[in-house]
N, C-alpha and C. Protein backbone atom coordinates (compact mmCIF):
# COMPACT_ATOMS: atom_id res chain seq x y z
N UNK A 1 -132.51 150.61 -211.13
CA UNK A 1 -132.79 151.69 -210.20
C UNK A 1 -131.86 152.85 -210.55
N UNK A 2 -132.41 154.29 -211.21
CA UNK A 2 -131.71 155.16 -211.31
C UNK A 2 -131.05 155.71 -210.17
N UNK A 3 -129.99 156.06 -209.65
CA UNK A 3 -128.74 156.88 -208.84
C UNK A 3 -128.60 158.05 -208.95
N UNK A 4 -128.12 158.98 -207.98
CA UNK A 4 -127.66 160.14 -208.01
C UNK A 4 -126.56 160.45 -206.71
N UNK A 5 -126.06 161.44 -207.52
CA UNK A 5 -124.53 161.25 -206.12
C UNK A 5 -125.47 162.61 -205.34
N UNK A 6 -124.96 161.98 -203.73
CA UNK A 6 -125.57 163.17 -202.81
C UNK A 6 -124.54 163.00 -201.73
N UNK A 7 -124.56 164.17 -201.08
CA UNK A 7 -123.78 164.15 -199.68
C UNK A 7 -124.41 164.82 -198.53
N UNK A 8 -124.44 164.19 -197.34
CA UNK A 8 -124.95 164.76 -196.06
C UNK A 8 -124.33 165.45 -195.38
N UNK A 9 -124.69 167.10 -195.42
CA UNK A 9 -123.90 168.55 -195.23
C UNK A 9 -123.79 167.69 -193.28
N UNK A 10 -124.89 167.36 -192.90
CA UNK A 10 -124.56 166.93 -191.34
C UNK A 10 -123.25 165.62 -190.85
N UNK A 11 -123.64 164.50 -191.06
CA UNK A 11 -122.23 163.68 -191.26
C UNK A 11 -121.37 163.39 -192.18
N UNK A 12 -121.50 163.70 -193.21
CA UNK A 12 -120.72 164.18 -194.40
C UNK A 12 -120.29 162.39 -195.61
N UNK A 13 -121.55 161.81 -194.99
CA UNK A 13 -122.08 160.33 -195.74
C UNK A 13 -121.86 161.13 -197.61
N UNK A 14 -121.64 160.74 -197.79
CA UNK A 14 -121.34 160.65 -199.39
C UNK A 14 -121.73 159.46 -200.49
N UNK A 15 -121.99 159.52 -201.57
CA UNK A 15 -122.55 158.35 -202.79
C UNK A 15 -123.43 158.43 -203.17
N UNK A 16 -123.67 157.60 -204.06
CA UNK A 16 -124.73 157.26 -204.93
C UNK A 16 -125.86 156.49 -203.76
N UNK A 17 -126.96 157.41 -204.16
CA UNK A 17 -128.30 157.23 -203.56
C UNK A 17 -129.41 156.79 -204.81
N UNK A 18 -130.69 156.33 -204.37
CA UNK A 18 -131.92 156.30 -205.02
C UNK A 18 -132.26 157.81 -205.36
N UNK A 19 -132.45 157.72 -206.14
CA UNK A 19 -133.20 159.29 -207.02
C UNK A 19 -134.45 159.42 -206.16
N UNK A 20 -133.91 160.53 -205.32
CA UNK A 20 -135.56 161.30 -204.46
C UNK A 20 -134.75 160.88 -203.55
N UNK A 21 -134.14 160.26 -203.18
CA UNK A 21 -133.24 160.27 -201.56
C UNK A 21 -132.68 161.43 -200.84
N UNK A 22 -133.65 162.01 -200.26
CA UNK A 22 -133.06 163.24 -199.46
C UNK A 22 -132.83 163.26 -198.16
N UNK A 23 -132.87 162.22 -197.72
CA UNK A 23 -132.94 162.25 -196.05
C UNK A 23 -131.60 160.83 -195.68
N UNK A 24 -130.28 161.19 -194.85
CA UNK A 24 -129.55 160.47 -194.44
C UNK A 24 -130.14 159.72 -193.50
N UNK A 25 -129.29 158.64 -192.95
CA UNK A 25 -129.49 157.46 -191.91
C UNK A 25 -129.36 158.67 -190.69
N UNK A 26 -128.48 159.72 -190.96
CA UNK A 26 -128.25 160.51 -189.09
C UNK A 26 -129.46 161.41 -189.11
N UNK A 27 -130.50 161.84 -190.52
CA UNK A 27 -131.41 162.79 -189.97
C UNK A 27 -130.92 163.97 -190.94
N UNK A 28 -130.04 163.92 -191.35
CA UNK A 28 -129.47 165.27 -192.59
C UNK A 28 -130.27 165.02 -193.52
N UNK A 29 -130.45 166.64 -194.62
CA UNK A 29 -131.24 166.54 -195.62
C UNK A 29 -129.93 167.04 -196.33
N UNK A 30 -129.19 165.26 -197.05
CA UNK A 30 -128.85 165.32 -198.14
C UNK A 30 -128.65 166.45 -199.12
N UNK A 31 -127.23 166.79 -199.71
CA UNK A 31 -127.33 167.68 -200.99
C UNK A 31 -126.90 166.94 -202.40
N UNK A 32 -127.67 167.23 -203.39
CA UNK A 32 -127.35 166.58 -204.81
C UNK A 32 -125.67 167.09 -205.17
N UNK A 33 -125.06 166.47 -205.45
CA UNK A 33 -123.77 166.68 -206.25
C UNK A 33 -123.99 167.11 -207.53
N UNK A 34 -123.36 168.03 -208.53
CA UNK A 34 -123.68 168.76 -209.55
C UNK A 34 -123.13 167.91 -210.34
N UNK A 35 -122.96 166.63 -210.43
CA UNK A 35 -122.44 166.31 -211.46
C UNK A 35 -123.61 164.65 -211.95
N UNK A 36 -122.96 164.20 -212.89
CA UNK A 36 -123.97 162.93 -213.50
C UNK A 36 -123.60 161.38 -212.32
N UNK A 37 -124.12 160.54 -212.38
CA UNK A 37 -123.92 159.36 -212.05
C UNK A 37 -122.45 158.60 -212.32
N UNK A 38 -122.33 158.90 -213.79
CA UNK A 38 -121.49 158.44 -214.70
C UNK A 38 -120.02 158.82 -214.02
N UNK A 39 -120.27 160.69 -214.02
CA UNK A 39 -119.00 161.41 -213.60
C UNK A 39 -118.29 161.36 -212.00
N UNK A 40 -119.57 161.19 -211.23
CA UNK A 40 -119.07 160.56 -209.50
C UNK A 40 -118.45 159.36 -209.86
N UNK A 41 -118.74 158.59 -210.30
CA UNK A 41 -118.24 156.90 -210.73
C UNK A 41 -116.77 157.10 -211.14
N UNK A 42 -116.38 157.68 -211.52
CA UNK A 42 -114.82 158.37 -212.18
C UNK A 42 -114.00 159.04 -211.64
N UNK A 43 -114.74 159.46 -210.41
CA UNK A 43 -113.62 160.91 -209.60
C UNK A 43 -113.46 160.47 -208.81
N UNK A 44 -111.65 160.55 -208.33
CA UNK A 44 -111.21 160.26 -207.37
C UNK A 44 -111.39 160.86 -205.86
N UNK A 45 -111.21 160.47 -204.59
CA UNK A 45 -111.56 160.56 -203.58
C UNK A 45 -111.32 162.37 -203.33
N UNK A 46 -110.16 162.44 -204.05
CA UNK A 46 -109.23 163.86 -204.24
C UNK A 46 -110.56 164.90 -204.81
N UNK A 47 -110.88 164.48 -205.88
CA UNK A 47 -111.43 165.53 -206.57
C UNK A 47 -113.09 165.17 -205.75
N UNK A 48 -113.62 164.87 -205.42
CA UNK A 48 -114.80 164.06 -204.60
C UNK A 48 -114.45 165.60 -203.68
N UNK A 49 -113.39 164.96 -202.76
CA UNK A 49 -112.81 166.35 -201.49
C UNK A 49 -113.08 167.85 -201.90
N UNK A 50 -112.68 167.93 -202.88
CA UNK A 50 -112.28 169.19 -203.63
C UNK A 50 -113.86 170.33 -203.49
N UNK A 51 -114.54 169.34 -204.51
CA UNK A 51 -115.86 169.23 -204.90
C UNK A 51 -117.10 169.46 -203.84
N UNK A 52 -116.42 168.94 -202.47
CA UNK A 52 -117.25 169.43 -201.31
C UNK A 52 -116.71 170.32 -200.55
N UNK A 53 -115.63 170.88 -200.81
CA UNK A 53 -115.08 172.11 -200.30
C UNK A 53 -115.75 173.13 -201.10
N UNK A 54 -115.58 173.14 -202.43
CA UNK A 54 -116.19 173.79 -203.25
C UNK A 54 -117.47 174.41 -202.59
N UNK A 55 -118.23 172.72 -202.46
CA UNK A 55 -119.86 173.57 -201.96
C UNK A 55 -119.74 173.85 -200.59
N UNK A 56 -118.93 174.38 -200.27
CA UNK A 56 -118.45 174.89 -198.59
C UNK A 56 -119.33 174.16 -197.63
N UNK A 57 -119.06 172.78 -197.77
CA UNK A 57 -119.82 172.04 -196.76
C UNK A 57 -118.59 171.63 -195.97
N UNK A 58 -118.80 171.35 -194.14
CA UNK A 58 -117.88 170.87 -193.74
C UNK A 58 -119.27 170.29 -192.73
N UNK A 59 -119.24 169.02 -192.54
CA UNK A 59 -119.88 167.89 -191.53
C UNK A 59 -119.75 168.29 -190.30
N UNK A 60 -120.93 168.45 -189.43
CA UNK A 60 -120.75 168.64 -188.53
C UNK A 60 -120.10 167.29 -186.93
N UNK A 61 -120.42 166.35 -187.68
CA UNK A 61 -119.92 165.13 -187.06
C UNK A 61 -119.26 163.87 -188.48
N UNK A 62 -118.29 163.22 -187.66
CA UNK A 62 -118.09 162.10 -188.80
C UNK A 62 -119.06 161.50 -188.78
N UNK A 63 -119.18 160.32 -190.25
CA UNK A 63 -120.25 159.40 -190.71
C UNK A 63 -119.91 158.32 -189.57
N UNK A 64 -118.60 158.12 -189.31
CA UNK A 64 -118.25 156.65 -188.63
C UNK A 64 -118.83 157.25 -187.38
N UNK A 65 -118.47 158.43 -186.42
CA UNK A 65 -119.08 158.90 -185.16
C UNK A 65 -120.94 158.70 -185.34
N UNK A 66 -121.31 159.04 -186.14
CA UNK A 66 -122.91 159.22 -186.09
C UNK A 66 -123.43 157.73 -186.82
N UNK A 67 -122.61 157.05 -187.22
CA UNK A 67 -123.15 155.52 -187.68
C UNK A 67 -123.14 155.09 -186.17
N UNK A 68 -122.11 155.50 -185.46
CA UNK A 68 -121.70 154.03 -184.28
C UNK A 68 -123.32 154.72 -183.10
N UNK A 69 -123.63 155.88 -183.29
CA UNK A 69 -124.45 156.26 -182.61
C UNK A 69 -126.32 155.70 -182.61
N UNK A 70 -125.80 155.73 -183.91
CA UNK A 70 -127.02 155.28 -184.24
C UNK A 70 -127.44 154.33 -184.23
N UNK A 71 -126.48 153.32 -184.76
CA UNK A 71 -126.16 151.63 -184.81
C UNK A 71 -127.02 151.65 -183.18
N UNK A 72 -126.81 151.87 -182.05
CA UNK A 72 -126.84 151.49 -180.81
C UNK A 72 -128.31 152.35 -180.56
N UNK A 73 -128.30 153.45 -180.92
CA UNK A 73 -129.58 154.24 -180.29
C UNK A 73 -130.90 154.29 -181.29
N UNK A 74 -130.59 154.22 -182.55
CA UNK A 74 -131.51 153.94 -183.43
C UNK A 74 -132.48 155.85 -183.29
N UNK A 75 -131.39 156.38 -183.06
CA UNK A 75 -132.18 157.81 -182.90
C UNK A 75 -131.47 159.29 -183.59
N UNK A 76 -132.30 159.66 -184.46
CA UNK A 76 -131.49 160.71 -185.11
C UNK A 76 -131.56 161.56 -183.78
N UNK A 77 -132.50 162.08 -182.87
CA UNK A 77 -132.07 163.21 -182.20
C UNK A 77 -131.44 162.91 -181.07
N UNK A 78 -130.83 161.53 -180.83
CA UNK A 78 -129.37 161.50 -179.95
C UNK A 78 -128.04 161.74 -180.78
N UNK A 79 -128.31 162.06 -182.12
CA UNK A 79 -126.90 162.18 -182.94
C UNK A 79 -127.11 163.85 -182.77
N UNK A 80 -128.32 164.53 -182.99
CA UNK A 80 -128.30 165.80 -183.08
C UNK A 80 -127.83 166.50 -181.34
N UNK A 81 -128.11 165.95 -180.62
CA UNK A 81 -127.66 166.24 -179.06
C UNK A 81 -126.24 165.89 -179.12
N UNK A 82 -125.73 164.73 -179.64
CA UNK A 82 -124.28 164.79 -179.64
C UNK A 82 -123.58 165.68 -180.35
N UNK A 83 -124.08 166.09 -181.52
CA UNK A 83 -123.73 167.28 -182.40
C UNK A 83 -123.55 168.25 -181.11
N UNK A 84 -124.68 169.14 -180.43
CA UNK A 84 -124.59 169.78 -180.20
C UNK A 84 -123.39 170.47 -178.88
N UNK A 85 -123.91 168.76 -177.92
CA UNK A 85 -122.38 168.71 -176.76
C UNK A 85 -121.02 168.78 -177.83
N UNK A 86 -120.99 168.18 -179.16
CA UNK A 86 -119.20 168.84 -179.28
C UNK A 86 -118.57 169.70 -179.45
N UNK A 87 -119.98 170.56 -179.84
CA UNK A 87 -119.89 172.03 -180.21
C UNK A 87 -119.68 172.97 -178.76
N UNK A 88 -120.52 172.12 -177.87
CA UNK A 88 -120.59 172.94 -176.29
C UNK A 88 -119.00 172.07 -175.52
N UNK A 89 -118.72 171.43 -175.43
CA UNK A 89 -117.87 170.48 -174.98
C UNK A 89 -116.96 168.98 -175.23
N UNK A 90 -116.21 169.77 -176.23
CA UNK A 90 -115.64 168.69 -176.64
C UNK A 90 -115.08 167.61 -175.94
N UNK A 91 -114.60 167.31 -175.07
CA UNK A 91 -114.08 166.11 -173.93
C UNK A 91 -114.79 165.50 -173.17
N UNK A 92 -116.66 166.01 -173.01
CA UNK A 92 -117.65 165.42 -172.92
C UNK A 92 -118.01 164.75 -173.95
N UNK A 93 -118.02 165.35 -175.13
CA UNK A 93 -118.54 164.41 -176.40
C UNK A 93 -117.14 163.19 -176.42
N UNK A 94 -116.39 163.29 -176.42
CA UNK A 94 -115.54 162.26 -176.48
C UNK A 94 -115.42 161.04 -175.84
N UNK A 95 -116.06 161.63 -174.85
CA UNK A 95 -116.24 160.34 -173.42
C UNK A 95 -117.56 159.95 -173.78
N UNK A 96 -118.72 160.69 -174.39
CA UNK A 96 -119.87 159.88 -174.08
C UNK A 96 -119.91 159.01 -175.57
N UNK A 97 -118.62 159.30 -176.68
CA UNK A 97 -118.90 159.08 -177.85
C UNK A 97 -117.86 157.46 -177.82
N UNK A 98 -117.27 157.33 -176.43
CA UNK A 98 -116.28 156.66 -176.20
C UNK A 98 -117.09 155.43 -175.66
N UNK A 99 -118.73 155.64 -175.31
CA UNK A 99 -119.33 154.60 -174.55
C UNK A 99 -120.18 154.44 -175.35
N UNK A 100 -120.71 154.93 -176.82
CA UNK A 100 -121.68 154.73 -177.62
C UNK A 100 -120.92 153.63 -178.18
N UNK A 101 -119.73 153.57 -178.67
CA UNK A 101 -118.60 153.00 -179.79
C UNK A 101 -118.28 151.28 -178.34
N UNK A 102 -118.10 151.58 -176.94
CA UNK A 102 -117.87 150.12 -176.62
C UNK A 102 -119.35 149.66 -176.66
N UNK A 103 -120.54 150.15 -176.71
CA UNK A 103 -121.86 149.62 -176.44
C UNK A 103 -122.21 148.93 -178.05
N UNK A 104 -121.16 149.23 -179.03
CA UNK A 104 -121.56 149.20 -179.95
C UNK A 104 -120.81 147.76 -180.18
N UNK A 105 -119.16 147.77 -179.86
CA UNK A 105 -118.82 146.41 -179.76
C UNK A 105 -119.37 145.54 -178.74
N UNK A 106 -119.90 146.02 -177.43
CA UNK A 106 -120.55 144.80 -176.61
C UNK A 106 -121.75 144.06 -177.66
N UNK A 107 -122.39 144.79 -178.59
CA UNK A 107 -123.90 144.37 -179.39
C UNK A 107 -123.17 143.04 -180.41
N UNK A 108 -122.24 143.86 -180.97
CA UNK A 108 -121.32 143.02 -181.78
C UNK A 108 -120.81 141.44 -181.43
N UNK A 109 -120.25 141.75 -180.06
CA UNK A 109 -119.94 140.58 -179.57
C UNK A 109 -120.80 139.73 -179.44
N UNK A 110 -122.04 140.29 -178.72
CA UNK A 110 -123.20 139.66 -178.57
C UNK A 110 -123.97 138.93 -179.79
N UNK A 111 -123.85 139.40 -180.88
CA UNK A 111 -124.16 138.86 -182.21
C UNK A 111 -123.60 137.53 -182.26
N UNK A 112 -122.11 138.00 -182.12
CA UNK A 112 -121.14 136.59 -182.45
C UNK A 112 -121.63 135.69 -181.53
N UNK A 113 -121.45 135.74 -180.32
CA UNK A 113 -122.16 135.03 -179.24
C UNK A 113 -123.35 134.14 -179.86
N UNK A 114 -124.25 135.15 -179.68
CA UNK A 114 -125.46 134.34 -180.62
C UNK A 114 -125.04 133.16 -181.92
N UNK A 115 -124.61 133.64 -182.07
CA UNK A 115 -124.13 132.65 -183.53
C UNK A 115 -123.39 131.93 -183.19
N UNK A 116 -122.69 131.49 -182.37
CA UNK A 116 -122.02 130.51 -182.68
C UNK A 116 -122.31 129.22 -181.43
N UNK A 117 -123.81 130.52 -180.34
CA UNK A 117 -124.20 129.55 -179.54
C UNK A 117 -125.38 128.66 -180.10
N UNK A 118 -125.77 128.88 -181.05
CA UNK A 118 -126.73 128.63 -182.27
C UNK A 118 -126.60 126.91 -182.54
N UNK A 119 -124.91 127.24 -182.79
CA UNK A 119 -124.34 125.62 -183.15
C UNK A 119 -124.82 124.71 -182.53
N UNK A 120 -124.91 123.33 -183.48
CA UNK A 120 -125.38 122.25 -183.04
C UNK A 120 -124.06 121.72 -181.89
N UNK A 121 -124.46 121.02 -180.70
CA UNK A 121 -123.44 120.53 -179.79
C UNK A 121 -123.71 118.94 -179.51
N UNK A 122 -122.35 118.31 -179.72
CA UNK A 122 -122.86 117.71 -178.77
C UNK A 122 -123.56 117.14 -177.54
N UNK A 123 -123.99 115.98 -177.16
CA UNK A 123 -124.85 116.12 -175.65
C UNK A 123 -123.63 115.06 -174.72
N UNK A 124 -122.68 114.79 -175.57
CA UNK A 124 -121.70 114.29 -174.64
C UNK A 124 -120.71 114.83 -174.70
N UNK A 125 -120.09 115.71 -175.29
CA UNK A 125 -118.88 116.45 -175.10
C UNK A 125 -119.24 118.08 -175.07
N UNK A 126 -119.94 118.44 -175.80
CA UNK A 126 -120.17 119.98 -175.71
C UNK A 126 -119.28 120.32 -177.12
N UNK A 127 -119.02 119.53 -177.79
CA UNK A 127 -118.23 119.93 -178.95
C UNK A 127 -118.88 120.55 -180.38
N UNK A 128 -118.58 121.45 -180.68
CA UNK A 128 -119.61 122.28 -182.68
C UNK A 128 -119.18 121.09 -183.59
N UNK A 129 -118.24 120.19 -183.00
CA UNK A 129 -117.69 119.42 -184.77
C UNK A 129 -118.44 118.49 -185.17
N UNK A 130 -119.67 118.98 -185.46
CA UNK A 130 -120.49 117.79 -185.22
C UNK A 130 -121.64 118.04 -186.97
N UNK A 131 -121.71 116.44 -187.64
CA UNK A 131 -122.10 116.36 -188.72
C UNK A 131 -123.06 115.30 -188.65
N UNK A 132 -124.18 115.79 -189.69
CA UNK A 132 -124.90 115.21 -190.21
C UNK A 132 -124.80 113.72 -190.93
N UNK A 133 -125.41 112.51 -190.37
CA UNK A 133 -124.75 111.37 -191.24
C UNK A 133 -125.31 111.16 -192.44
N UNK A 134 -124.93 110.98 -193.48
CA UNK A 134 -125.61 110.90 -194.68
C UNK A 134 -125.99 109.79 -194.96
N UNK A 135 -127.57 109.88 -195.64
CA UNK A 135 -128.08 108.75 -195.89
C UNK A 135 -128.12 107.36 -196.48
N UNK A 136 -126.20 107.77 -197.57
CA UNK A 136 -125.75 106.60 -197.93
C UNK A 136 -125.23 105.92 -197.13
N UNK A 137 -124.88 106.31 -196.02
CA UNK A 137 -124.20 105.87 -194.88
C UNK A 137 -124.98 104.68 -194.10
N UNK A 138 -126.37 105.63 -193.76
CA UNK A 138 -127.57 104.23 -192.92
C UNK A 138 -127.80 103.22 -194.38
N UNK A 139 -128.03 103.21 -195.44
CA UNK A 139 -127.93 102.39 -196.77
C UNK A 139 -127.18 101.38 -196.08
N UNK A 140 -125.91 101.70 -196.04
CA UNK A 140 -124.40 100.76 -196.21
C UNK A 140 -124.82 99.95 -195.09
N UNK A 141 -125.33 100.72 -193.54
CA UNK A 141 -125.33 99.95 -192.46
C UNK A 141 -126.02 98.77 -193.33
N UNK A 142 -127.32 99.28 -193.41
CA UNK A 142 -128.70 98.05 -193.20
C UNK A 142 -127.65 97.38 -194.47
N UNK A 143 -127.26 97.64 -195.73
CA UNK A 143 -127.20 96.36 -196.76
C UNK A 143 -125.74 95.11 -195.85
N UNK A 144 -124.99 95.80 -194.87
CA UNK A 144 -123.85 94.81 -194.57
C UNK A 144 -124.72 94.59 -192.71
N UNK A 145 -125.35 95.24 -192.64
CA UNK A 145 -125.56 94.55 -191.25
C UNK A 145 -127.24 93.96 -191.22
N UNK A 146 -127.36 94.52 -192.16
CA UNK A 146 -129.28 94.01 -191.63
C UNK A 146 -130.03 94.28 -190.76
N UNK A 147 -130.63 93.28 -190.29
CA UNK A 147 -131.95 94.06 -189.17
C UNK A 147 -130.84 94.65 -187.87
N UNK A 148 -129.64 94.19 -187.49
CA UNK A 148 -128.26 94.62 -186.26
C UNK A 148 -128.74 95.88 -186.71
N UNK A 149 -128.82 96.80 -187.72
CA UNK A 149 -128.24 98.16 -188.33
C UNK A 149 -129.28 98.72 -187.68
N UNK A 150 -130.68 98.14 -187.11
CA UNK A 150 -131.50 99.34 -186.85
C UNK A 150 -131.47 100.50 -185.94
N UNK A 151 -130.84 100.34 -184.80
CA UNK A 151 -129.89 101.44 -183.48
C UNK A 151 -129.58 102.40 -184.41
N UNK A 152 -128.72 102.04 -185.37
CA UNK A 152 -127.34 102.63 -185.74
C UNK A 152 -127.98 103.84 -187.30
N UNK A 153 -129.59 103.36 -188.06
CA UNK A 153 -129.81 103.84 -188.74
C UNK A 153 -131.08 105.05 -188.53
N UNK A 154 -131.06 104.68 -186.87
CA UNK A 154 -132.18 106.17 -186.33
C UNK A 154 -131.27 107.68 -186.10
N UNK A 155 -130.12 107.45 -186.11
CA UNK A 155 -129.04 108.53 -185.60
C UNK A 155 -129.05 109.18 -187.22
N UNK A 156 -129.02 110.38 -186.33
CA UNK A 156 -128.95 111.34 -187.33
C UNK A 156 -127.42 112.19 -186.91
N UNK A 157 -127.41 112.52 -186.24
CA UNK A 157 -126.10 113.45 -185.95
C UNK A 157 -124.93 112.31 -185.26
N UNK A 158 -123.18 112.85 -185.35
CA UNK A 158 -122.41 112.03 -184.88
C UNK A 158 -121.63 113.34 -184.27
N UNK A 159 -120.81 112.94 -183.27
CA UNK A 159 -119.82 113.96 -182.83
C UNK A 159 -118.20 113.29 -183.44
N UNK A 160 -118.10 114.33 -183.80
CA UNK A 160 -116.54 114.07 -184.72
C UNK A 160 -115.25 114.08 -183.42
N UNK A 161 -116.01 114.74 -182.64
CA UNK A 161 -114.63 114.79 -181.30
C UNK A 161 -114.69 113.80 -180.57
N UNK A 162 -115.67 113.49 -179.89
CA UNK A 162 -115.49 111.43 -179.20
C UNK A 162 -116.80 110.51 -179.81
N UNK A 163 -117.34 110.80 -180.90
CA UNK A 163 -117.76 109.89 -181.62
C UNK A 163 -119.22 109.47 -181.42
N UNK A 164 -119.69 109.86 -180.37
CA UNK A 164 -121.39 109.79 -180.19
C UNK A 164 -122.14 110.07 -180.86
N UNK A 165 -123.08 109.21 -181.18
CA UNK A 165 -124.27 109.54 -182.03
C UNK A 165 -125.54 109.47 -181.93
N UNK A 166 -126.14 110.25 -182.15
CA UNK A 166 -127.71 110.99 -181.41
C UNK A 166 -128.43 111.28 -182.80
């Protein structure tokens, strides 16, 4: 996939994009960087800076402010309304940019949540430490216990914290 370095004059997103990529995640129309693939790959953050001063671009919002916005609202024209309150009121944008950013860790948390309520549990302790018995295992029962082993070779899961097996 050919690359080209671009930067978004609106949140000031920077890198290597798909060739024909003109449109950012906040709704900016992207500008090409004058230089090769090769030569962005080489320049330091310094000369990167320099280079967009040069093209007298200055962002009208940060990338991290208009990611966390978006992350949560999934809407370029609530990033462009926030643009516009910081321009009209900065200590309003701060406060409402202060409840986009915890709505953004409540989602987060909620992820983790999800995941780790996901885990297999025990049904007698409530415990995650819980493993799969492997099939050499029911083997071993039935060859040292025999037809006794059959209880013991329908279990599939064991709890590693008080030992139940389901």
């Amino acid at each position: 996939m050919a690359l080209e370095a671009r930067i978004c004059p609106k949140c000031g997103g920077k890198g290597l994009v798909p060739v024909g990529s003109k449109k950012c995640f906040c709704g900016g129309d992207m500008v090409l960087f004058n230089v090769t693939k090769d030569e962005y790959v080489k320049m330091s953050d310094y000369e990167i800076d320099r280079m967009i001063e040069e093209m007298n671009i200055h962002p009208l919002i940060s990338k991290d402010d208009a990611l966390a916005i978006y992350t949560v609202t999934r809407s370029t024209e609530i990033i462009d309304a926030m643009i516009e309150l910081k321009q009209k009121d900065i200590i309003e944008y701060g406060l409402k940019l202060a409840q986009f950013k915890t709505q953004l860790e409540q989602q987060k948390s909620a992820r983790e949540k999800v995941k780790t309520d996901n885990r297999l549990k025990c049904p007698t302790c409530g415990s995650t430490k819980v493993i799969r018995i492997p099939g050499l295992s029911k083997a071993t029962w039935i060859a040292l216990q025999g037809v006794y082993s059959i209880g013991k070779i329908s279990k599939t899961f064991q709890c590693m914290n008080c030992g139940y097996k389901w």
